[in-house]
PDB file of N, CA and C in Angstrom:
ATOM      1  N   UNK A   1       6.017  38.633  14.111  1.00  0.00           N
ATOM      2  CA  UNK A   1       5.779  38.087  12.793  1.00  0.00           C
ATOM      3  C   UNK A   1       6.335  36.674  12.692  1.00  0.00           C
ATOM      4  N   UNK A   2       7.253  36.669  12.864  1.00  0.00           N
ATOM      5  CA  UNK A   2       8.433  35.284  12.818  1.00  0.00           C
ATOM      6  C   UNK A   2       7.060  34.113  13.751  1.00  0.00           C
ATOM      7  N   UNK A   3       6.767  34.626  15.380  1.00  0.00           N
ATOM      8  CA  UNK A   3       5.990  33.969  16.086  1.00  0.00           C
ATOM      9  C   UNK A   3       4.957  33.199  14.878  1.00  0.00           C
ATOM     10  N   UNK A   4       4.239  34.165  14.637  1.00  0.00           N
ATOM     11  CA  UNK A   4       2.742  34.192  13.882  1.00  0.00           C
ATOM     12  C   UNK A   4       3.315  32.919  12.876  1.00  0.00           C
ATOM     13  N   UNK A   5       4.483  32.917  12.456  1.00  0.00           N
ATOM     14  CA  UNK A   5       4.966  31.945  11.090  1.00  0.00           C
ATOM     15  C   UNK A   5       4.917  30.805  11.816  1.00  0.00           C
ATOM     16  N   UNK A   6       6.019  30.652  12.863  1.00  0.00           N
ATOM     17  CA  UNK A   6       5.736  29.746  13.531  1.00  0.00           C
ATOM     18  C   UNK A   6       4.915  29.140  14.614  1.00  0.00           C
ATOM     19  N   UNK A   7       4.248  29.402  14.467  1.00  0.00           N
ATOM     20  CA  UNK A   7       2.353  29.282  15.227  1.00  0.00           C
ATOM     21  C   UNK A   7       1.502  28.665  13.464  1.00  0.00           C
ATOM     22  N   UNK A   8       1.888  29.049  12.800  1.00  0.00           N
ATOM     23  CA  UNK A   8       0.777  28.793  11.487  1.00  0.00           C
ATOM     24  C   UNK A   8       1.424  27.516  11.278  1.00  0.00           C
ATOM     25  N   UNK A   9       2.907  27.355  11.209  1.00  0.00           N
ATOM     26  CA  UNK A   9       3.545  25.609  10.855  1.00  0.00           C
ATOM     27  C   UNK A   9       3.222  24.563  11.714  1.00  0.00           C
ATOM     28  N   UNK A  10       3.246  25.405  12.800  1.00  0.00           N
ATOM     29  CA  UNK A  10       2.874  23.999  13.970  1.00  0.00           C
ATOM     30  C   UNK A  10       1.719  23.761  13.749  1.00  0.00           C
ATOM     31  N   UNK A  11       0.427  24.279  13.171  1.00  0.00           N
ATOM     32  CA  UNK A  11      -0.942  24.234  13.430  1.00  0.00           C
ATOM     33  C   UNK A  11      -0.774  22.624  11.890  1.00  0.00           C
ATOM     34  N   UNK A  12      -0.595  23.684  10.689  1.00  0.00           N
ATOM     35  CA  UNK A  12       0.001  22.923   9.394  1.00  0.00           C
ATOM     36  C   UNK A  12       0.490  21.688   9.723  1.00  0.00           C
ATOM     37  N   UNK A  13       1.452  21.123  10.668  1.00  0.00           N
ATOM     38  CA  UNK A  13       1.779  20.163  11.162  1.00  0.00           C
ATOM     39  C   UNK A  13       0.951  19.693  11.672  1.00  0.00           C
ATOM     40  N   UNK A  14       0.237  20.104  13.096  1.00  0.00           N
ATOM     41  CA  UNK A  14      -0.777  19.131  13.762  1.00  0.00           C
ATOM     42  C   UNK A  14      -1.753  18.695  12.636  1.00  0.00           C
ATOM     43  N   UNK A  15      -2.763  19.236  11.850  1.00  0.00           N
ATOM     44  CA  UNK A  15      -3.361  18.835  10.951  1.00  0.00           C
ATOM     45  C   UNK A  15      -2.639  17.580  10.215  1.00  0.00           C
ATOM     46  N   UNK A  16      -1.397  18.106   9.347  1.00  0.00           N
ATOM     47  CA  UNK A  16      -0.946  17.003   8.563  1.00  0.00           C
ATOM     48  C   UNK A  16      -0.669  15.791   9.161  1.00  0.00           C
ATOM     49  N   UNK A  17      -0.554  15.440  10.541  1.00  0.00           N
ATOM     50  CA  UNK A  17      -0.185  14.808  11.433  1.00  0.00           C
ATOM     51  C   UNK A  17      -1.549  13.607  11.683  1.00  0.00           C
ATOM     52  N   UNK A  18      -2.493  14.834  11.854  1.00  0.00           N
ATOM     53  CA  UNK A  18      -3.925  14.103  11.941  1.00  0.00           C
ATOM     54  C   UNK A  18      -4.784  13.582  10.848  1.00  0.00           C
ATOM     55  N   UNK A  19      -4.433  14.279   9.623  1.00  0.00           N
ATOM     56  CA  UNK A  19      -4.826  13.316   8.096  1.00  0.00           C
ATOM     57  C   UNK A  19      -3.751  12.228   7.960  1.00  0.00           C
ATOM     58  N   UNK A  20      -2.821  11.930   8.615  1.00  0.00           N
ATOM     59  CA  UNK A  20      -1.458  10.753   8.272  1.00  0.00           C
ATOM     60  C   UNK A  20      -2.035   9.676   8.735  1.00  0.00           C
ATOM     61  N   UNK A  21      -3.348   9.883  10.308  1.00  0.00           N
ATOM     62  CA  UNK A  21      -3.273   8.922  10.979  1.00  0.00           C
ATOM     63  C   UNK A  21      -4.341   8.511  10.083  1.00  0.00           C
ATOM     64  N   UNK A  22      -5.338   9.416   9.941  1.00  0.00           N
ATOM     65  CA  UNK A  22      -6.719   9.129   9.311  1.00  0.00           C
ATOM     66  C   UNK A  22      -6.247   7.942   7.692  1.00  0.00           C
ATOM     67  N   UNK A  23      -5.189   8.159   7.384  1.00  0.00           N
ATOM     68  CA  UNK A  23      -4.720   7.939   6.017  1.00  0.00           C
ATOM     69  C   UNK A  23      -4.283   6.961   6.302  1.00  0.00           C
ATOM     70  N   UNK A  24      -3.545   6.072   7.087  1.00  0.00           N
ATOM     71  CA  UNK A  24      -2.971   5.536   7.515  1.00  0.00           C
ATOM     72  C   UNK A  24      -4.079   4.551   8.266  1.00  0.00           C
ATOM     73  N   UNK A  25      -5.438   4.818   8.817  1.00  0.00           N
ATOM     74  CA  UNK A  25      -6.613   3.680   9.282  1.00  0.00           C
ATOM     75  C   UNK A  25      -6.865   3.364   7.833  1.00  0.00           C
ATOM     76  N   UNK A  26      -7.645   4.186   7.113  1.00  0.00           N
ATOM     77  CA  UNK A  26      -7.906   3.788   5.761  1.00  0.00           C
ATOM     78  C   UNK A  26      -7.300   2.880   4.770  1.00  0.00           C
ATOM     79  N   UNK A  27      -5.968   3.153   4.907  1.00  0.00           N
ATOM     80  CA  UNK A  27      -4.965   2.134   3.804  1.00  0.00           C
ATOM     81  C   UNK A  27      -5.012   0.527   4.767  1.00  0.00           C
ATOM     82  N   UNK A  28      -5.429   0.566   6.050  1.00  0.00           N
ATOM     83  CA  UNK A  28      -5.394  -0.391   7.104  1.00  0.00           C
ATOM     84  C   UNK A  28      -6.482  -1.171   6.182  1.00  0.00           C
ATOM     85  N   UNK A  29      -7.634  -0.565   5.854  1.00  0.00           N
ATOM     86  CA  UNK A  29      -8.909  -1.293   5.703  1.00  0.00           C
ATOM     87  C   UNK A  29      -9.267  -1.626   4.277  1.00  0.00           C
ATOM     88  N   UNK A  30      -8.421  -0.505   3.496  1.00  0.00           N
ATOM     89  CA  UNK A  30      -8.571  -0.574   2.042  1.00  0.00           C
ATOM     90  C   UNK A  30      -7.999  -2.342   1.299  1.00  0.00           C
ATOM     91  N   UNK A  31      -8.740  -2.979   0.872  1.00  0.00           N
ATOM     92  CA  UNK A  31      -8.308  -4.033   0.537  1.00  0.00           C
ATOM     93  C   UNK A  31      -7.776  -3.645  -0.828  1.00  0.00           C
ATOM     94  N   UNK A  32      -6.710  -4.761  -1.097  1.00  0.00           N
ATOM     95  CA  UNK A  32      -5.961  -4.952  -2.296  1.00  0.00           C
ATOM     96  C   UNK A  32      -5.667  -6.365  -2.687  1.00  0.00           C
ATOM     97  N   UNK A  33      -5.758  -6.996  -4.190  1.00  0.00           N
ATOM     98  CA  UNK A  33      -5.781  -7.909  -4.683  1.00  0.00           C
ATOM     99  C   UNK A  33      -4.908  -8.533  -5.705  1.00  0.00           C
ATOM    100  N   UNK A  34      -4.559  -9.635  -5.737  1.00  0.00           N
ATOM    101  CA  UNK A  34      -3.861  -9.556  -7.428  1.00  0.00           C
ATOM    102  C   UNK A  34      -3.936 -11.110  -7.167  1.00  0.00           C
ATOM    103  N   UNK A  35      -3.562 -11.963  -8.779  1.00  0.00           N
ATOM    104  CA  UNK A  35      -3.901 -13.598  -8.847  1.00  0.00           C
ATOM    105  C   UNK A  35      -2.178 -13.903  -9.843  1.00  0.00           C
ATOM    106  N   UNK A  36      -2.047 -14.734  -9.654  1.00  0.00           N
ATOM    107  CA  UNK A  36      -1.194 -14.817 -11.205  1.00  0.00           C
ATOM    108  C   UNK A  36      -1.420 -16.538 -11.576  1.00  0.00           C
ATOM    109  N   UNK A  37      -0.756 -16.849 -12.621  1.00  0.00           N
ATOM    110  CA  UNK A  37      -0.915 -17.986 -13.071  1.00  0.00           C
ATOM    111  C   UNK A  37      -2.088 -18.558 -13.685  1.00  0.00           C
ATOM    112  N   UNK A  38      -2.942 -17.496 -14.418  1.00  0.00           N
ATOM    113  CA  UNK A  38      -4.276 -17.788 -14.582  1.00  0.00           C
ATOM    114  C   UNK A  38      -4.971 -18.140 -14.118  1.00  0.00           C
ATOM    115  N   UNK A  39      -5.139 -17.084 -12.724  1.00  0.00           N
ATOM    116  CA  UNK A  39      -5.790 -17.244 -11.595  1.00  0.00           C
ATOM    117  C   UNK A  39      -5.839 -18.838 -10.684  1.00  0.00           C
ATOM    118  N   UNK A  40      -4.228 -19.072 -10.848  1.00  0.00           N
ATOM    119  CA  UNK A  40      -4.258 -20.341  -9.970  1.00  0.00           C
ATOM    120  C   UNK A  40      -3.761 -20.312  -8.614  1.00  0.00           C
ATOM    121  N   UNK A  41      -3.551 -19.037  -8.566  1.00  0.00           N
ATOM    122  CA  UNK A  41      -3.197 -18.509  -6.893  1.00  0.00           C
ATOM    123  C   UNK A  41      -3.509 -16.946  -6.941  1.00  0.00           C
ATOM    124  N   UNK A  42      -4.221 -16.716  -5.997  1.00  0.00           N
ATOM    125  CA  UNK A  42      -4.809 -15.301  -5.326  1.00  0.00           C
ATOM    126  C   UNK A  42      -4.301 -14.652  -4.078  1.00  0.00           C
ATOM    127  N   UNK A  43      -3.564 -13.682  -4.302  1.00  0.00           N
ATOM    128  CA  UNK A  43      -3.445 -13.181  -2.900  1.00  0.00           C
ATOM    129  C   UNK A  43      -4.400 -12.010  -2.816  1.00  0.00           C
ATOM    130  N   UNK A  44      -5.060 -11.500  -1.770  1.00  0.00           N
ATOM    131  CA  UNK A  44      -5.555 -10.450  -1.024  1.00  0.00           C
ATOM    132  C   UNK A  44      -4.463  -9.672   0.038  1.00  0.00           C
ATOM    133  N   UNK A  45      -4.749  -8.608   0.396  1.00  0.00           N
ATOM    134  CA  UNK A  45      -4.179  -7.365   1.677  1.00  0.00           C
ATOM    135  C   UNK A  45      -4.819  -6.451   1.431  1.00  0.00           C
ATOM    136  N   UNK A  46      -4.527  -5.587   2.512  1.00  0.00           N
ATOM    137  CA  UNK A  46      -4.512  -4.250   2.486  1.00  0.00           C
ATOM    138  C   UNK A  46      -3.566  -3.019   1.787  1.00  0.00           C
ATOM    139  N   UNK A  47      -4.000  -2.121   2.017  1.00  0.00           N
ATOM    140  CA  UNK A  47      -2.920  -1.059   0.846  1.00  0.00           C
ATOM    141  C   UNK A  47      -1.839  -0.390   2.385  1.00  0.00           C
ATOM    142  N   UNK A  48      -2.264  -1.082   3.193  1.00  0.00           N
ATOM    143  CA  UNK A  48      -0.755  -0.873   4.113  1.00  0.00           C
ATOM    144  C   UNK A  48       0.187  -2.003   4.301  1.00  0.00           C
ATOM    145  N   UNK A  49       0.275  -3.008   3.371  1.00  0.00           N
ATOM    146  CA  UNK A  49       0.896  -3.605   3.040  1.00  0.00           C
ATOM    147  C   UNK A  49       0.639  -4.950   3.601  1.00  0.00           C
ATOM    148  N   UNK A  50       0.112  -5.500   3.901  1.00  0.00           N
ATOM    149  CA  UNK A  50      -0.425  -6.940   4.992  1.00  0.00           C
ATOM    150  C   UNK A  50      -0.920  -7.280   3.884  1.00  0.00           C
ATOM    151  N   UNK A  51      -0.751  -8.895   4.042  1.00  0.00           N
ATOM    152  CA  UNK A  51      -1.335 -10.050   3.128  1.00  0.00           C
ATOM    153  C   UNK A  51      -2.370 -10.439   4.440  1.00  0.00           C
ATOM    154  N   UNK A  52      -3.476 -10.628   3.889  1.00  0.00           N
ATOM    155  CA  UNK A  52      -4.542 -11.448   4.311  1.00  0.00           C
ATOM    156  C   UNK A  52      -4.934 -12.424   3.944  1.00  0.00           C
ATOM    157  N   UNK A  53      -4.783 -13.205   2.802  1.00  0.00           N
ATOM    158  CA  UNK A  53      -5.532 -14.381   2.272  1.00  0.00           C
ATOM    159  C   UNK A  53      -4.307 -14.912   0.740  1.00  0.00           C
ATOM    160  N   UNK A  54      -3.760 -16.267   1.236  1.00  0.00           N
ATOM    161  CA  UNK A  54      -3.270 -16.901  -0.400  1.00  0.00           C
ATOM    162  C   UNK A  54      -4.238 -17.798  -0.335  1.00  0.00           C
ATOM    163  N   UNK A  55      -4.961 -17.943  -1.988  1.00  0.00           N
ATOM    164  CA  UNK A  55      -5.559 -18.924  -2.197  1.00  0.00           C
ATOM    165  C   UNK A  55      -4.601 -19.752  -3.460  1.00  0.00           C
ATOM    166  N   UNK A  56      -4.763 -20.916  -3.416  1.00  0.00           N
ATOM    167  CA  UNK A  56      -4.199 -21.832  -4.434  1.00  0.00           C
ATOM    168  C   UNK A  56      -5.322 -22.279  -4.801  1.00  0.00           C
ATOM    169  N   UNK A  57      -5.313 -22.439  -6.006  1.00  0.00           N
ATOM    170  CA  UNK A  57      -6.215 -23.340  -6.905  1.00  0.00           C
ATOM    171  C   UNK A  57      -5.225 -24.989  -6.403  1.00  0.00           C
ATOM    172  N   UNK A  58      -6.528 -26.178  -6.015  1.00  0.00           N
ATOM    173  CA  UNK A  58      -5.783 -27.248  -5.634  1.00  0.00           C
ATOM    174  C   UNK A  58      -5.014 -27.648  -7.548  1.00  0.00           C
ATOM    175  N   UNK A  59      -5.778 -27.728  -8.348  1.00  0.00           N
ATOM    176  CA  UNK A  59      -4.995 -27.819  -9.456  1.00  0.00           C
ATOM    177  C   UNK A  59      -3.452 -27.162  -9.643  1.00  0.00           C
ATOM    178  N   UNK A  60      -3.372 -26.637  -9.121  1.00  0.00           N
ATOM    179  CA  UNK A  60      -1.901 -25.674  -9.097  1.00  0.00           C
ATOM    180  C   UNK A  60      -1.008 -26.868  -8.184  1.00  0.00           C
ATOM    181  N   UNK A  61      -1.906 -27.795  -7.449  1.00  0.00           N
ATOM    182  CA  UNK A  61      -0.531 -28.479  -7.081  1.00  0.00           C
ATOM    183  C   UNK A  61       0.063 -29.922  -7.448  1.00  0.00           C
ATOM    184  N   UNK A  62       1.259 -29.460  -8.112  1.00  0.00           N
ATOM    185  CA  UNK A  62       1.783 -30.467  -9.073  1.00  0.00           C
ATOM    186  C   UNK A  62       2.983 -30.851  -7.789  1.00  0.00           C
ATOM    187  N   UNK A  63       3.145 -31.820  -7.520  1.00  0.00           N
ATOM    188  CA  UNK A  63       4.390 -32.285  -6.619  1.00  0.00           C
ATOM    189  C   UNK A  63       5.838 -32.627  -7.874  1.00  0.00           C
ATOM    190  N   UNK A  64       5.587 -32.491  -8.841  1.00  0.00           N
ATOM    191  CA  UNK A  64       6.587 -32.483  -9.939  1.00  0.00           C
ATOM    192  C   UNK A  64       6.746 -31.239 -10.189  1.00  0.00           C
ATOM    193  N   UNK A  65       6.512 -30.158  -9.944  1.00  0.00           N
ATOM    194  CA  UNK A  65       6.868 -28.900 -10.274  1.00  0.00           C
ATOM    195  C   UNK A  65       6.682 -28.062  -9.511  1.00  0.00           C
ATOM    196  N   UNK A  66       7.062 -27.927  -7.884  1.00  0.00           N
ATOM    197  CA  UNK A  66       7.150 -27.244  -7.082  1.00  0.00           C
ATOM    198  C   UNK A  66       7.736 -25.554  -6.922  1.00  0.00           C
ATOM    199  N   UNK A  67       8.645 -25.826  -8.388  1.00  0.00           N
ATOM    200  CA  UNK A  67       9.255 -24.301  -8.663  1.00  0.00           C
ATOM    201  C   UNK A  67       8.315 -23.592  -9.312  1.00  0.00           C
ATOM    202  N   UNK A  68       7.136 -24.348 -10.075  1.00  0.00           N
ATOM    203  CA  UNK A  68       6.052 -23.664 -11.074  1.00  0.00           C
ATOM    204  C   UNK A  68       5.576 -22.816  -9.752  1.00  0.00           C
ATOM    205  N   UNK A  69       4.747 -23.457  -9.022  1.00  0.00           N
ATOM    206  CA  UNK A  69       3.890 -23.093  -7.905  1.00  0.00           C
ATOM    207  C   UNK A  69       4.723 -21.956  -7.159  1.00  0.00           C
ATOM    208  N   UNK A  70       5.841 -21.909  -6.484  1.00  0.00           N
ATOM    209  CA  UNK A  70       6.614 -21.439  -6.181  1.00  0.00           C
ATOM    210  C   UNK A  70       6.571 -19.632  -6.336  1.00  0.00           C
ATOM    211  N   UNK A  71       7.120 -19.980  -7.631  1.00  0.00           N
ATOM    212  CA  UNK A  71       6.989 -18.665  -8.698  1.00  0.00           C
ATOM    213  C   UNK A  71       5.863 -17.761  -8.418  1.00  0.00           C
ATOM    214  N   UNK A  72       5.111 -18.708  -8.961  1.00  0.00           N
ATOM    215  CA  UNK A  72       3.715 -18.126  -8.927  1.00  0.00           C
ATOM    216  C   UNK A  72       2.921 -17.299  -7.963  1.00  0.00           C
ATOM    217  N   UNK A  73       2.985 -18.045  -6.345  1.00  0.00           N
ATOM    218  CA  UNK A  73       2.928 -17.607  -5.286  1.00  0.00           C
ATOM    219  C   UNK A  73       3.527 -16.187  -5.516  1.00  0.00           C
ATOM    220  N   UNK A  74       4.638 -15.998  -5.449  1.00  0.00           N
ATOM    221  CA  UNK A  74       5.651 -14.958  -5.321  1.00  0.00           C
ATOM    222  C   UNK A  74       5.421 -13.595  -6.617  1.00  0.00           C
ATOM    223  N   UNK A  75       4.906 -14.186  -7.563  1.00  0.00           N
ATOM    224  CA  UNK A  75       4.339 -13.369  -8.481  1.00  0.00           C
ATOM    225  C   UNK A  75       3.292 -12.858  -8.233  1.00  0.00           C
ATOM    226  N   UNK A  76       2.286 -13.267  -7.502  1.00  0.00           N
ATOM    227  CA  UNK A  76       1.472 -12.527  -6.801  1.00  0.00           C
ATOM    228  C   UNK A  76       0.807 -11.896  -5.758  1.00  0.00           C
ATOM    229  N   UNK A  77       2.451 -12.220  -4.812  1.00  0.00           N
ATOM    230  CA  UNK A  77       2.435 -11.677  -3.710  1.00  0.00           C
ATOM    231  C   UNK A  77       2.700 -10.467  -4.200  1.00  0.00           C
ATOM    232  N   UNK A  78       3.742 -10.263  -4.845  1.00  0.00           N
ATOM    233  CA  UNK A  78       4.197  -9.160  -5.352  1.00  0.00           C
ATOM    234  C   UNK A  78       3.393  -8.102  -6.243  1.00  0.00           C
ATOM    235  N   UNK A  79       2.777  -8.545  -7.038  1.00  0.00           N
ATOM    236  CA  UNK A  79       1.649  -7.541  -7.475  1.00  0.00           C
ATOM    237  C   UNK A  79       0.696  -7.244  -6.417  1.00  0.00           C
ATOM    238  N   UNK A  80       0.574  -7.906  -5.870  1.00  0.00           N
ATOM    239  CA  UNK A  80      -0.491  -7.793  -4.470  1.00  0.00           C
ATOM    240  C   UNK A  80       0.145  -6.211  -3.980  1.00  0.00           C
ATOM    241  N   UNK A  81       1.388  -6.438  -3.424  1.00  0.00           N
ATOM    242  CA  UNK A  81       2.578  -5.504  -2.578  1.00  0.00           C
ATOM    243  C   UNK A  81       2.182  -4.057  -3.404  1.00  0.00           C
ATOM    244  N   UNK A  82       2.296  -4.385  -4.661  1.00  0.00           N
ATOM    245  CA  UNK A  82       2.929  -3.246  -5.419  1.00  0.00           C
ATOM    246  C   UNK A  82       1.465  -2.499  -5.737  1.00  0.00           C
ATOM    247  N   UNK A  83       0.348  -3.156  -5.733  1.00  0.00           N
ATOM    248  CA  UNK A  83      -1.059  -2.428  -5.896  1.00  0.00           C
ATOM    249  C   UNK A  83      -0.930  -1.874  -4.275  1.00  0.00           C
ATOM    250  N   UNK A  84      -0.764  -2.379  -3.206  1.00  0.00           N
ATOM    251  CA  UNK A  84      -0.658  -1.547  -1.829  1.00  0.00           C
ATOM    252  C   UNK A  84       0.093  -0.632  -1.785  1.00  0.00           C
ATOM    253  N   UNK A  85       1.388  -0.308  -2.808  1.00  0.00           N
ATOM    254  CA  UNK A  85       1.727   0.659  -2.758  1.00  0.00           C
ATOM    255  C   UNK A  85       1.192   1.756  -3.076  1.00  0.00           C
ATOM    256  N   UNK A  86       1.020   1.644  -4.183  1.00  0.00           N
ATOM    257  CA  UNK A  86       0.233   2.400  -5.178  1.00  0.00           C
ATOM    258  C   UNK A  86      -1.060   3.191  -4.478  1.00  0.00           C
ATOM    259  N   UNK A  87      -1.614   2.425  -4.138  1.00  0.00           N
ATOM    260  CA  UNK A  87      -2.685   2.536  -2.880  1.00  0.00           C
ATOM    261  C   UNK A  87      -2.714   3.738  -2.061  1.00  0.00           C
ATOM    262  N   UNK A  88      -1.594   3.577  -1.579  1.00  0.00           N
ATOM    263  CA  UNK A  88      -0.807   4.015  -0.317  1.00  0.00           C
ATOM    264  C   UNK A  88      -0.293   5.616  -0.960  1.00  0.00           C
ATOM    265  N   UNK A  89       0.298   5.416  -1.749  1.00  0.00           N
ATOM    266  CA  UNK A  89       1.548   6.511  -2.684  1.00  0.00           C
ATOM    267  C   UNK A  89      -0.020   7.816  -2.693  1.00  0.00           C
ATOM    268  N   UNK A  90      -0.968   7.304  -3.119  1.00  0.00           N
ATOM    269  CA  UNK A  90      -2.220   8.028  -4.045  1.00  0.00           C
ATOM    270  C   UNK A  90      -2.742   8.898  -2.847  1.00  0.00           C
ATOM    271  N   UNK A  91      -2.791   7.947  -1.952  1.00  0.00           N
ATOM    272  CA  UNK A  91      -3.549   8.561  -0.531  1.00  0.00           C
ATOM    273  C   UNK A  91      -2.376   9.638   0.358  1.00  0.00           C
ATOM    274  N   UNK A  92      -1.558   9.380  -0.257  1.00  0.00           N
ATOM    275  CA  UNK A  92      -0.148   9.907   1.002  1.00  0.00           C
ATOM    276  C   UNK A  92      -0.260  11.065   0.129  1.00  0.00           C
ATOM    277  N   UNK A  93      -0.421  11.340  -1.207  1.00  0.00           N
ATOM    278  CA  UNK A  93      -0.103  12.165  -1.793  1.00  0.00           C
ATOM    279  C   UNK A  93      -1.508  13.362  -1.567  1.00  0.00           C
ATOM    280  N   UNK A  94      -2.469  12.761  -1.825  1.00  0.00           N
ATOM    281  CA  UNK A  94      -3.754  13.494  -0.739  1.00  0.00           C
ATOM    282  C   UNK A  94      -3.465  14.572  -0.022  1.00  0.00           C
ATOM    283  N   UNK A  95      -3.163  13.700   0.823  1.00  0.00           N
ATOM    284  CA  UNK A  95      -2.829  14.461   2.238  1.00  0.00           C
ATOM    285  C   UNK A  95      -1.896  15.562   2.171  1.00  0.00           C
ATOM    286  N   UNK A  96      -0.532  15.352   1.542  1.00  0.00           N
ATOM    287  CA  UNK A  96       0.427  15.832   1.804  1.00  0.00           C
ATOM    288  C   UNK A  96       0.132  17.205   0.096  1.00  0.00           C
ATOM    289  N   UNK A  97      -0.637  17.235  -0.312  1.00  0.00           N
ATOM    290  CA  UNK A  97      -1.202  18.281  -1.707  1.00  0.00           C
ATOM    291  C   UNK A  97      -1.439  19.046  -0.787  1.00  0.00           C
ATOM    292  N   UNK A  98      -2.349  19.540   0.307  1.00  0.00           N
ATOM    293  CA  UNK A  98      -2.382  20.618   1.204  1.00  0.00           C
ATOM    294  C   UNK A  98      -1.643  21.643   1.520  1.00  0.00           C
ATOM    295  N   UNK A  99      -0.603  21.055   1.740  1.00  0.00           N
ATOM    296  CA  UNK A  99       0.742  21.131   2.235  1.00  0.00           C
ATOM    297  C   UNK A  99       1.553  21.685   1.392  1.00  0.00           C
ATOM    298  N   UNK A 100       2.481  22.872   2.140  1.00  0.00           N
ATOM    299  CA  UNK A 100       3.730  23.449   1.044  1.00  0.00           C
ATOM    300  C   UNK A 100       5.095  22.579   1.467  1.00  0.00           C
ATOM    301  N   UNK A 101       4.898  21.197   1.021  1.00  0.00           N
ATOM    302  CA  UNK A 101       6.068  20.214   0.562  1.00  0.00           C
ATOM    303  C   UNK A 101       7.211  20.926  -0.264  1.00  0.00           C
ATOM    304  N   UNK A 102       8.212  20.443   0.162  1.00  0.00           N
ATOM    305  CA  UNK A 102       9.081  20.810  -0.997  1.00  0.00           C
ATOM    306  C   UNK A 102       8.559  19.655  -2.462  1.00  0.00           C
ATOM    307  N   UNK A 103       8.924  19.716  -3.306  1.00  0.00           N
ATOM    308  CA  UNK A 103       9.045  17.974  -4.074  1.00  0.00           C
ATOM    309  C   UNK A 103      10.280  17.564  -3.960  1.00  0.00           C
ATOM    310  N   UNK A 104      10.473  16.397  -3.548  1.00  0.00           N
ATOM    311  CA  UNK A 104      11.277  15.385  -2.883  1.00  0.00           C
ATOM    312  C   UNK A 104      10.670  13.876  -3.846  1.00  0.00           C
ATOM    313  N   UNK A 105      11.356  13.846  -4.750  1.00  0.00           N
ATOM    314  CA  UNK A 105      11.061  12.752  -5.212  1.00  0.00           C
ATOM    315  C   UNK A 105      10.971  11.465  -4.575  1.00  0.00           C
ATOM    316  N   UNK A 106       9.730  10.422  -4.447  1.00  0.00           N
ATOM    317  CA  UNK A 106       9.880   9.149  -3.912  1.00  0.00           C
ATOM    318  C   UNK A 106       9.599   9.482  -2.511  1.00  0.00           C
ATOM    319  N   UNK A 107       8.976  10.924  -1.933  1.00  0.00           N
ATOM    320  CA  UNK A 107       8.910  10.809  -0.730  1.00  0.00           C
ATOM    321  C   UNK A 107       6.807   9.761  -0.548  1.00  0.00           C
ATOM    322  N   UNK A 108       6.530  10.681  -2.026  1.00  0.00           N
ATOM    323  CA  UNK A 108       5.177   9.686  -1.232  1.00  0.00           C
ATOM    324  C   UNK A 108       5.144   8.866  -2.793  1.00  0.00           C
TER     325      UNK A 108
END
């Protein structure tokens, strides 16, 4: 009996193992976006966390206010980040609903 339990977890495992990777190409390819500054800078990535593309609006560049621009950048790197999480959190959680998880807060 005990065997049979542990023969059914390992199987439970290999599976969960093999939707992680599948989950894990997907968030690779899934693009994610965000702009700030009234759309005077754009970042793009993926929802596995990679930046692919900053765009600046050339208007955004003021050589008198380098901290404006600055900011800004960083404000939407960061929403960029935080939609890849999110991304990520939604899909991890997918996978891992199958599954008799304990709940572990913050694990996905």
């Amino acid at each position: 009996m005990i065997d049979m339990d542990m023969q059914q977890m390992m199987r439970q495992a290999q599976k969960m193992q093999q939707e992680l990777a599948k989950t894990q190409e997907k968030l690779s390819q899934t693009e994610v976006s965000a702009s700030a500054g009234g759309g005077m800078v754009k970042v793009a990535g993926t929802a596995d966390g990679k930046i692919t593309s900053i765009t600046i609006d050339p208007e955004a560049l003021d050589p008198e206010d380098v901290d404006l621009l600055q900011d800004t950048i960083l404000a939407a790197v960061n929403e960029c980040l935080d939609s890849a999480q999110d991304v990520a959190n939604q899909q991890m959680r997918g996978v891992a609903g199958g599954m008799n998880l304990p709940n572990i807060p913050g694990l996905f």
